[in-house]
Structure formats: structure tokens, C-alpha cells
Protein backbone atom coordinates (compact mmCIF):
# COMPACT_ATOMS: atom_id res chain seq x y z
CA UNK A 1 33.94 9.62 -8.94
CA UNK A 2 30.17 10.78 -9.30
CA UNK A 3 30.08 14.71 -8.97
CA UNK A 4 27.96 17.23 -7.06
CA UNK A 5 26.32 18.33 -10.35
CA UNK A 6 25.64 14.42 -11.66
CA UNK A 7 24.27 14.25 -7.60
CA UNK A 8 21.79 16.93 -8.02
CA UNK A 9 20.58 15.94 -11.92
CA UNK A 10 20.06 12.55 -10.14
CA UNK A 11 17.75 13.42 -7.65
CA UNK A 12 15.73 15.65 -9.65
CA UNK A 13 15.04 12.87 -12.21
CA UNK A 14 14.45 10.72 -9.57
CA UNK A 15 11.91 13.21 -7.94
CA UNK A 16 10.21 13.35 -12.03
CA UNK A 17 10.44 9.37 -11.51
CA UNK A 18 8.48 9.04 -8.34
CA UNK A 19 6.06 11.76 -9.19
CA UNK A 20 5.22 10.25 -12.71
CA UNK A 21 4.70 6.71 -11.25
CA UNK A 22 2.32 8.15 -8.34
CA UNK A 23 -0.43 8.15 -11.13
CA UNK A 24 -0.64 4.79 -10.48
CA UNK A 25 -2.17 5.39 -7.27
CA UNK A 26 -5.23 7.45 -9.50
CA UNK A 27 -6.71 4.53 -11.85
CA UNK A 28 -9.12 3.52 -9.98
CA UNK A 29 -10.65 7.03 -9.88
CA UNK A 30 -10.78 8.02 -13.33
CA UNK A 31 -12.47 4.86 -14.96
CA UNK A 32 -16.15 6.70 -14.97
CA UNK A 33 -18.44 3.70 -16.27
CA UNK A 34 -15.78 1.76 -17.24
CA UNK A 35 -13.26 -1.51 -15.14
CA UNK A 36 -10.16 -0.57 -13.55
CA UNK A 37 -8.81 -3.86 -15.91
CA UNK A 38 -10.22 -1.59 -19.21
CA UNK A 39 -8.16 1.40 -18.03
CA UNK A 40 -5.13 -0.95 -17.32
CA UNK A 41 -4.90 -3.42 -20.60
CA UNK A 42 -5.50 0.42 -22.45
CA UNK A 43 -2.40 2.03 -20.32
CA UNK A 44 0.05 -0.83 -20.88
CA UNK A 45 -1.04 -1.40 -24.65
CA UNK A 46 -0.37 2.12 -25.21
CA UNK A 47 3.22 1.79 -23.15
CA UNK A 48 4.59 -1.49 -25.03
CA UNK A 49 3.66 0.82 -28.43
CA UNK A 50 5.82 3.49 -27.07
CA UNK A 51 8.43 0.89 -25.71
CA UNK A 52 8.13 -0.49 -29.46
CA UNK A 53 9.17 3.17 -30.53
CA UNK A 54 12.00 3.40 -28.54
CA UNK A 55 13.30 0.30 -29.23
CA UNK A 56 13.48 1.60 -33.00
CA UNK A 57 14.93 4.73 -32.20
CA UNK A 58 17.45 3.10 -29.40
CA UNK A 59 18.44 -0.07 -31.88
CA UNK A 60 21.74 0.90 -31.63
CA UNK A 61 21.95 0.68 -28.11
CA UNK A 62 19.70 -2.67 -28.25
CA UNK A 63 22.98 -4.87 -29.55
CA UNK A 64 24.76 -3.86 -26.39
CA UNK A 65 22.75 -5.88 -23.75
CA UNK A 66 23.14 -9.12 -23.96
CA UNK A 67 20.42 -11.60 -24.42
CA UNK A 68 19.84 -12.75 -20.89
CA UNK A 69 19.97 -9.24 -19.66
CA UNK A 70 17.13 -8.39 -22.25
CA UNK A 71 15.38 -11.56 -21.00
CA UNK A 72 15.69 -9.58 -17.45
CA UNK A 73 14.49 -6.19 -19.07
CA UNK A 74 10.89 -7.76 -20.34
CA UNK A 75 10.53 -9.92 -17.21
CA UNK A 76 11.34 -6.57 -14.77
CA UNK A 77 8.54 -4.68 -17.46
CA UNK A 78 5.69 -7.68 -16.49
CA UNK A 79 6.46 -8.01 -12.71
CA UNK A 80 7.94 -4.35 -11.84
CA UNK A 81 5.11 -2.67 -13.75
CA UNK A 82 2.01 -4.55 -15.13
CA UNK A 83 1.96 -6.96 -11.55
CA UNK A 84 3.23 -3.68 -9.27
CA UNK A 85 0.89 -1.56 -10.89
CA UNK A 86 -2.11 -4.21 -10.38
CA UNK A 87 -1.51 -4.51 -7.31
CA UNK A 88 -1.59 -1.30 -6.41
CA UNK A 89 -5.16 -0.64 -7.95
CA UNK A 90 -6.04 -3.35 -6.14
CA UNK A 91 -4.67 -2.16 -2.77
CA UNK A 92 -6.22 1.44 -3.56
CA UNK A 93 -9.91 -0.20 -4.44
CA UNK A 94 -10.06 -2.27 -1.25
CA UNK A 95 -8.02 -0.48 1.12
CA UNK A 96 -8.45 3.12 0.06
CA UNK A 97 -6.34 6.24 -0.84
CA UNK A 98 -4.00 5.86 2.51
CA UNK A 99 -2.97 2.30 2.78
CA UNK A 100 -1.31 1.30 -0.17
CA UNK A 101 0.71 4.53 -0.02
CA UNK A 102 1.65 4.05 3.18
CA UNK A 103 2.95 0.37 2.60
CA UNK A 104 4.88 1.57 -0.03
CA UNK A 105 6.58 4.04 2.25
CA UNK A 106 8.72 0.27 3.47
CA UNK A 107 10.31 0.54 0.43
CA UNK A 108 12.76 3.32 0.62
CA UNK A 109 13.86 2.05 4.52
CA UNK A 110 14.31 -1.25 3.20
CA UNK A 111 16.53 -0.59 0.35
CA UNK A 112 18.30 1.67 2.18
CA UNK A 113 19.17 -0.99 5.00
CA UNK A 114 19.70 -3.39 1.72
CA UNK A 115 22.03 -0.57 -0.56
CA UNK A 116 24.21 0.34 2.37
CA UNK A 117 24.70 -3.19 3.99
CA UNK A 118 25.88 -4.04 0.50
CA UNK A 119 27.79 -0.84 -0.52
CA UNK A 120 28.32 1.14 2.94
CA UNK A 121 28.40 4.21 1.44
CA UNK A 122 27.73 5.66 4.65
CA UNK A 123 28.32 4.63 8.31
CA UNK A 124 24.77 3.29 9.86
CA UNK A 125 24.84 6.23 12.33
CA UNK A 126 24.78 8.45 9.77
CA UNK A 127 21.55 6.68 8.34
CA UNK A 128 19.80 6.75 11.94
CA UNK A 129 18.06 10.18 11.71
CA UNK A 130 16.73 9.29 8.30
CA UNK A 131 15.28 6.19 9.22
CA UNK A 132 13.96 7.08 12.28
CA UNK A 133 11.76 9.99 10.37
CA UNK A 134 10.58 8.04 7.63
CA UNK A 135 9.68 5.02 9.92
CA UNK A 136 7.87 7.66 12.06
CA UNK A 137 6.25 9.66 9.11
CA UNK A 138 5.27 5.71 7.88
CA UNK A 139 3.44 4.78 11.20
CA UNK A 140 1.63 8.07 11.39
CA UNK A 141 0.03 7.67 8.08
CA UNK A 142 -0.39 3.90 9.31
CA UNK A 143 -2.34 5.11 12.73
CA UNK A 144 -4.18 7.15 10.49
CA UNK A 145 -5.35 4.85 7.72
CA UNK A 146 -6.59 2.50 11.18
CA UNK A 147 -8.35 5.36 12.69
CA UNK A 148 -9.58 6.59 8.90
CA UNK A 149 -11.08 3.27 7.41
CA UNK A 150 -14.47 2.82 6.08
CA UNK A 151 -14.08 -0.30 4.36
CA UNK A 152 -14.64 -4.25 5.49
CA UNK A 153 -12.29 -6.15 7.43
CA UNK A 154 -12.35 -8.27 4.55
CA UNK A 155 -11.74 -5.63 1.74
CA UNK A 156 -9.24 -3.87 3.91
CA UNK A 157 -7.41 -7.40 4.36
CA UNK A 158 -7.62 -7.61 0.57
CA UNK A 159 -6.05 -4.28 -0.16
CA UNK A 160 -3.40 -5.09 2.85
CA UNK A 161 -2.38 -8.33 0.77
CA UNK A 162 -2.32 -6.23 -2.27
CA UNK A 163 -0.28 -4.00 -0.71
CA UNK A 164 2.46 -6.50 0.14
CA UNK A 165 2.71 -7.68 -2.76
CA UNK A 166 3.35 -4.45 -4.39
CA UNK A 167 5.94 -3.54 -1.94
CA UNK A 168 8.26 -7.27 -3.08
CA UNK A 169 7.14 -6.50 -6.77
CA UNK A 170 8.95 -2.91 -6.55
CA UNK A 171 11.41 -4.33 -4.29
CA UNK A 172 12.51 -7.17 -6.74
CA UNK A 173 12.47 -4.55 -9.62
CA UNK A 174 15.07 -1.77 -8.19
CA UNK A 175 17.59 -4.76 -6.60
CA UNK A 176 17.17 -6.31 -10.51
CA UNK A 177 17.16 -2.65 -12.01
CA UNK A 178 20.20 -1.35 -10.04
CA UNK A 179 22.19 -4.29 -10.88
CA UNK A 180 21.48 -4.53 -14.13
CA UNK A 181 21.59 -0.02 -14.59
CA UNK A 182 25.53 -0.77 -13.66
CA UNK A 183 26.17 -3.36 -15.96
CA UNK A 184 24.87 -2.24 -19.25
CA UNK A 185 26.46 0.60 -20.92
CA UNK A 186 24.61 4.36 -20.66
CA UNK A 187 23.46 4.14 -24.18
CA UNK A 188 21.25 1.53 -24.26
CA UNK A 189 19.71 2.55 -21.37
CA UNK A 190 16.69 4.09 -23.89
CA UNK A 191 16.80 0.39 -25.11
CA UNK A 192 16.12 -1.03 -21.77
CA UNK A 193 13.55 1.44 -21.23
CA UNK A 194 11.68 -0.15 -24.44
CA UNK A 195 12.11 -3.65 -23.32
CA UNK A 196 10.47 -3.09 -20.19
CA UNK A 197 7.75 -1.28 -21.42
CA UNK A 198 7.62 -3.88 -24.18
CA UNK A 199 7.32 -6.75 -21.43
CA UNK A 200 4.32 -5.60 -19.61
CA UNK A 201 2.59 -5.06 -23.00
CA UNK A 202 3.24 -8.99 -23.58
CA UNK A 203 2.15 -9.83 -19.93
CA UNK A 204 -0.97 -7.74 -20.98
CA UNK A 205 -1.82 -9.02 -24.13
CA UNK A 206 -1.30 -12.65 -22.42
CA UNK A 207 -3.86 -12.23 -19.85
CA UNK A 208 -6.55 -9.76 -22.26
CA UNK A 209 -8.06 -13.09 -23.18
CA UNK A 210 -8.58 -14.91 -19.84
CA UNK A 211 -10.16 -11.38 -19.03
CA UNK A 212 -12.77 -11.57 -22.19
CA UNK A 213 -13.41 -14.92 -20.73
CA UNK A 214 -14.34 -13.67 -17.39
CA UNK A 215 -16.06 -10.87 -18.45
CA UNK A 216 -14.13 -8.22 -16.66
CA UNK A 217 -14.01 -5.48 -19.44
CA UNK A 218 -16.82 -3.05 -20.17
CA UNK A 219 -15.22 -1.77 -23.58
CA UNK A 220 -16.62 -4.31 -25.92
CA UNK A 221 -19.99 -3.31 -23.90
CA UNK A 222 -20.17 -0.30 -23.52
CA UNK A 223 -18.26 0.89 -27.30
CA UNK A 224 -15.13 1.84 -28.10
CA UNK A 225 -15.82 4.89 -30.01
CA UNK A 226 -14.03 8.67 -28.71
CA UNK A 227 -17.76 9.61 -28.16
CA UNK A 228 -17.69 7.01 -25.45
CA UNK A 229 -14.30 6.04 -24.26
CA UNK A 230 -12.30 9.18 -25.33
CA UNK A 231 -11.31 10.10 -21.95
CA UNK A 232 -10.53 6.86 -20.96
CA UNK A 233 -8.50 6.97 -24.04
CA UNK A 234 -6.49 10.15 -22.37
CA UNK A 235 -6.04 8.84 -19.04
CA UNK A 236 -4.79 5.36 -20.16
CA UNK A 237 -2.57 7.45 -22.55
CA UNK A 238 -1.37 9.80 -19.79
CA UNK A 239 -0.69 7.25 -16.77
CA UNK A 240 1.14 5.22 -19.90
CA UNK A 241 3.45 8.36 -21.38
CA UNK A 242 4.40 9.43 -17.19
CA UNK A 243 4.13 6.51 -15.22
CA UNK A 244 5.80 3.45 -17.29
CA UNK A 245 7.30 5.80 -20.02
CA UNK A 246 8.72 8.79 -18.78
CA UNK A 247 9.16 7.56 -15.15
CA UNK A 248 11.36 4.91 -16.21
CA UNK A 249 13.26 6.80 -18.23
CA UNK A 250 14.11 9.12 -15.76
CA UNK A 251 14.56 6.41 -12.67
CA UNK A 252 17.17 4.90 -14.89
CA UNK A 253 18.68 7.74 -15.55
CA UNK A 254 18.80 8.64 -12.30
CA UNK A 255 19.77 5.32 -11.08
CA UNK A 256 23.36 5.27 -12.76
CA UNK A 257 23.91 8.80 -11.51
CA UNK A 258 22.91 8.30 -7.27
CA UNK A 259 24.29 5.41 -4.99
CA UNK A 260 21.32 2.81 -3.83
CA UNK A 261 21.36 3.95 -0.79
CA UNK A 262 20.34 7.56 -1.95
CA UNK A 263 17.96 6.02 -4.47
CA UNK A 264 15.96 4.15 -2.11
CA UNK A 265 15.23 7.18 0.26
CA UNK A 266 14.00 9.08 -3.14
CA UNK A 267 11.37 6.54 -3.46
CA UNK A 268 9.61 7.56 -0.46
CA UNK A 269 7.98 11.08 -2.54
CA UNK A 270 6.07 8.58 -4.44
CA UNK A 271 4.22 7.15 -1.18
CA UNK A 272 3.75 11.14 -0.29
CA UNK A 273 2.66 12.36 -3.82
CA UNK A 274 0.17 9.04 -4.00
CA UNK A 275 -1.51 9.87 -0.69
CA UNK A 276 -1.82 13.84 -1.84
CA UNK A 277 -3.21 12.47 -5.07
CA UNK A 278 -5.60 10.28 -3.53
CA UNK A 279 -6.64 12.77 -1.24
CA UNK A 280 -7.56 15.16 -3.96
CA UNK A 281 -9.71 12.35 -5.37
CA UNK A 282 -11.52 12.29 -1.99
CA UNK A 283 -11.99 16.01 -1.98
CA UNK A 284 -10.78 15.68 1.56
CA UNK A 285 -7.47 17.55 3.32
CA UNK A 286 -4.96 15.31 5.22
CA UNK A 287 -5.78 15.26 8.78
CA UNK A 288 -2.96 16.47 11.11
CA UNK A 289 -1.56 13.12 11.70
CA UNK A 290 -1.07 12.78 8.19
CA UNK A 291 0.61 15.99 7.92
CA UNK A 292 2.81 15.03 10.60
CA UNK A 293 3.71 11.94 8.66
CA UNK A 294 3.91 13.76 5.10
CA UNK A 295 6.35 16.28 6.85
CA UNK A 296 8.53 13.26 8.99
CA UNK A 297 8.95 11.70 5.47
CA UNK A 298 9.94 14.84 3.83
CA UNK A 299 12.33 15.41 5.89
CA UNK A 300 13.88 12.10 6.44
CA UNK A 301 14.54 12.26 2.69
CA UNK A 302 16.04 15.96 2.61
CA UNK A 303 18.51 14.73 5.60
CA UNK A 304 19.38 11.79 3.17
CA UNK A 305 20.08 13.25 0.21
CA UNK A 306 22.41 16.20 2.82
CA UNK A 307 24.04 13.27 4.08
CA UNK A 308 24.84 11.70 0.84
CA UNK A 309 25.78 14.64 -0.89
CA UNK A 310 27.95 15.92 1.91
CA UNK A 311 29.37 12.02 1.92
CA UNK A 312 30.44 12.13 -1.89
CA UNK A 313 31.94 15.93 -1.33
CA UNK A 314 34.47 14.62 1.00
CA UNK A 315 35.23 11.93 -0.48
CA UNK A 316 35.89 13.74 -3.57
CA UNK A 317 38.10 15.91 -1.98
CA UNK A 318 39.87 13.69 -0.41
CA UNK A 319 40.38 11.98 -3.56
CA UNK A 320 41.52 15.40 -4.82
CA UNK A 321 44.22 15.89 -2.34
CA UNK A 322 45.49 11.90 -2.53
């Protein structure tokens, strides 16, 4: 039976999680002269290294998956965060600081619906009034990305495409995650942390040449000294050490302490700390529609986490009493 206390150390690693990977939602601002793709092959380089690391200092854990599973682990690292994390810069280039957030914001309603059709940890009534606020918070920011745009019809189709695909990548990595979270045992959980970070440094280092090829990096340009590319140097290492590292650390973590259901409504902060982030970048406040939707969202996900905590405390007690 999963206590209060493992309840509440759950969703605070899983707030860490969603806050660490909203830095993916800031590459395409802090490049300066350099590409988006020179910031990207840099920040999953720099992951797979410290993947590498962990994998030393988790070996023990590493002879407890089993080989298909670890298969799994390096395929969930290239799709879940080398193709989720491309397309996401490429949603936030072409569509702007609103849209991609906002499409991600589908993600937490649709693995709710998916975790509780599966599990039914809670009756669907119960879910309603969560839904309906984060579906409501999600066309807000929607009406106001419409009303908002500056971009093309073309580039904003681009980033809209870009968007979707993000939103199956990250869907296809928590069902694969989650199922995978509950078979392997908790101590090789650092392990499969290293093999995913280890698999998008393989997907990178596959695709660095076609890159060369098609010119798309401005390192071997413009110089790869510190003089030159030290702070692209920082921000690849940062957005590596939170946003692949650390955040999937702590969404594992969190994942074998919270029921999917809970899990998926957690995800939504990352859509709301994206959108704040990309806001700052614009030097621009949220207009009151999108405060509206920031606050619907917010509160969708505090009435989830009541209603699952309140859900687990009687059935606990219950439990107690049997």
C-alpha cells in the first residue's frame, strides 16, 4: 500500500521533474550566434557522458534489467528525449513561446483518461472537475496563442506539426516508462536513468554527421574555443544536468511512488512553467486569458493530486480496519 508520505515525496519530485524538463522549451533562445542543432548535439553529448557515469556508479543495478528491457531504456532515451526534445525546439521556433506549451498541456488529460481506464484508481466522476479545468486552462492558452500569433501560416503549421509530434513522443515514453518503472526493481532505477541518457547520446552521435553534411552547425565555423562558445558550453551543460539528467531521475523516482493517473495530471506544470519561461524570454507578461488558463491548470492539478491523496487515505484505512 503506497503511503501519504511516499504520496507527497512523489509529487514533489515529480514537480522537480516537470520543472527541470521545461528548459527544453528555452533552447532556442539562448543559442546567441550559434544553431539550435549546435546547442542540441552539445546538450545530449554532455547527457550520454553523464548517463555513461551513472551507469558506472549504478553497475550493480545494471545486471538486474534484462536485456530487452535495456533495449527499451536506450530506445525511450532517442525517441522520449533527443526526438521529444527536437521537436519541441522546433514547435517553439515556428510556432512561438505559447503553442508548443499549450499542446503539451494534452498530455496530462490523456494519460489520465489512459491510467485510470486501465487502473481505475478513481471513479470517472471523481476525475470530471480535473479535466474539465485543465481542458479549459488548455483552450484558453489555445484562444490566446490564435489571437497572439505573429508568425506565417506556414511556420505556425510547421510548429503545430512539431507540436504533435512531441505530444505522441512523450506520450509513447511515460506508457513505455510506467510499465517498465513497475517491472524493474528500485535499484536499478539509477541504471535506467543512464541508459536513457546513454540512448539519445547514440541517436545524437548517429545523426552529427548527416548534420556536417548539411551544414547545419556553426561550431566548426564559428570556433570552439570558451572565448567563443563558453556560454553555449553552460547552457548545453545546464539544459543536459536538469532536463535529461536530473529530471529523469526524479520522474522515475516519482513514477514508482504515484499511480498513472496522478502522474499524468503532474505533467501539466511543465506546459505552465514552459509558457512562464518563454514569456520571460519575450520580456512580455501573460495576458489575462493566459492567466486564466495558467490558474484553470493549476488548479485542475491541485484538485487531482486532493483527490488522489484523499483516494489512497481511505483506502488505506480501510485496509487498516480489514
Amino acid at each position: 500500500m503506497t503511503s501519504r508520505t511516499s504520496l507527497a515525496a512523489g509529487v514533489a519530485l515529480a514537480i522537480f521533474a516537470t520543472l527541470s524538463w521545461s528548459l527544453n522549451f528555452i533552447a532556442p533562445y539562448v543559442t546567441g550566434a550559434y544553431s539550435i542543432h549546435d546547442l542540441m548535439a552539445l546538450r545530449f553529448l554532455l547527457a550520454g557522458a553523464i548517463g555513461a557515469v551513472l551507469l558506472v556508479i549504478h553497475r550493480a543495478g545494471l545486471r538486474f534489467i534484462r536485456p530487452g528491457w535495456k533495449l527499451v531504456s536506450l530506445g525511450l532515451g532517442i525517441a522520449g528525449y533527443l526526438g521529444y526534445s527536437t521537436s519541441i525546439a522546433i514547435g517553439v521556433v515556428f510556432g512561438g513561446p505559447l503553442l508548443t506549451p499549450s499542446l503539451i498541456a494534452m498530455v496530462p488529460i490523456l494519460l489520465a483518461l489512459l491510467g485510470n481506464a486501465h487502473y481505475q484508481t478513481l471513479a470517472w466522476k471523481r476525475l470530471a472537475v480535473p479535466l474539465v479545468l485543465l481542458g479549459a486552462g488548455l483552450g484558453l492558452i489555445h484562444l490566446s496563442a490564435a489571437t497572439q500569433a505573429m508568425a506565417s501560416p506556414r511556420s505556425l503549421t510547421i510548429g503545430l506539426a512539431a507540436s504533435i509530434v512531441a505530444v505522441l513522443l512523450w506520450l509513447l515514453f511515460s506508457l513505455l516508462n510506467q510499465k517498465a518503472l513497475h517491472v524493474i526493481p528500485a535499484a536499478s532505477v539509477g541504471a535506467w536513468t543512464g541508459l536513457m541518457m546513454s540512448g539519445g547520446a547514440l541517436g545524437t552521435l548517429c545523426l552529427v554527421p548527416i548534420g556536417l553534411m548539411l551544414g547545419v552547425f556553426r561550431l566548426p565555423a564559428l570556433g570552439f574555443g570558451l572565448e567563443h562558445a563558453g556560454w553555449l558550453y553552460a547552457w548545453a551543460l545546464a539544459i543536459a544536468l536538469f532536463s535529461s539528467v536530473a529530471g529523469a531521475w526524479a520522474w522515475n523516482q516519482a513514477t514508482q511512488r504515484l499511480p498513472m493517473v496522478l502522474s499524468g495530471q503532474l505533467v501539466s506544470l511543465e506546459s505552465l512553467f514552459a509558457t512562464l519561461l518563454g514569456l520571460a524570454f519575450h520580456g512580455r507578461w501573460p495576458t489575462p486569458v493566459e492567466a486564466l488558463g495558467f490558474a484553470a491548470i493549476l488548479l485542475g492539478v491541485l484538485l487531482a493530486v486532493r483527490e488522489i491523496l484523499s483516494a489512497e487515505t481511505a483506502c488505506g484505512e480501510a485496509f487498516s480496519r480489514a
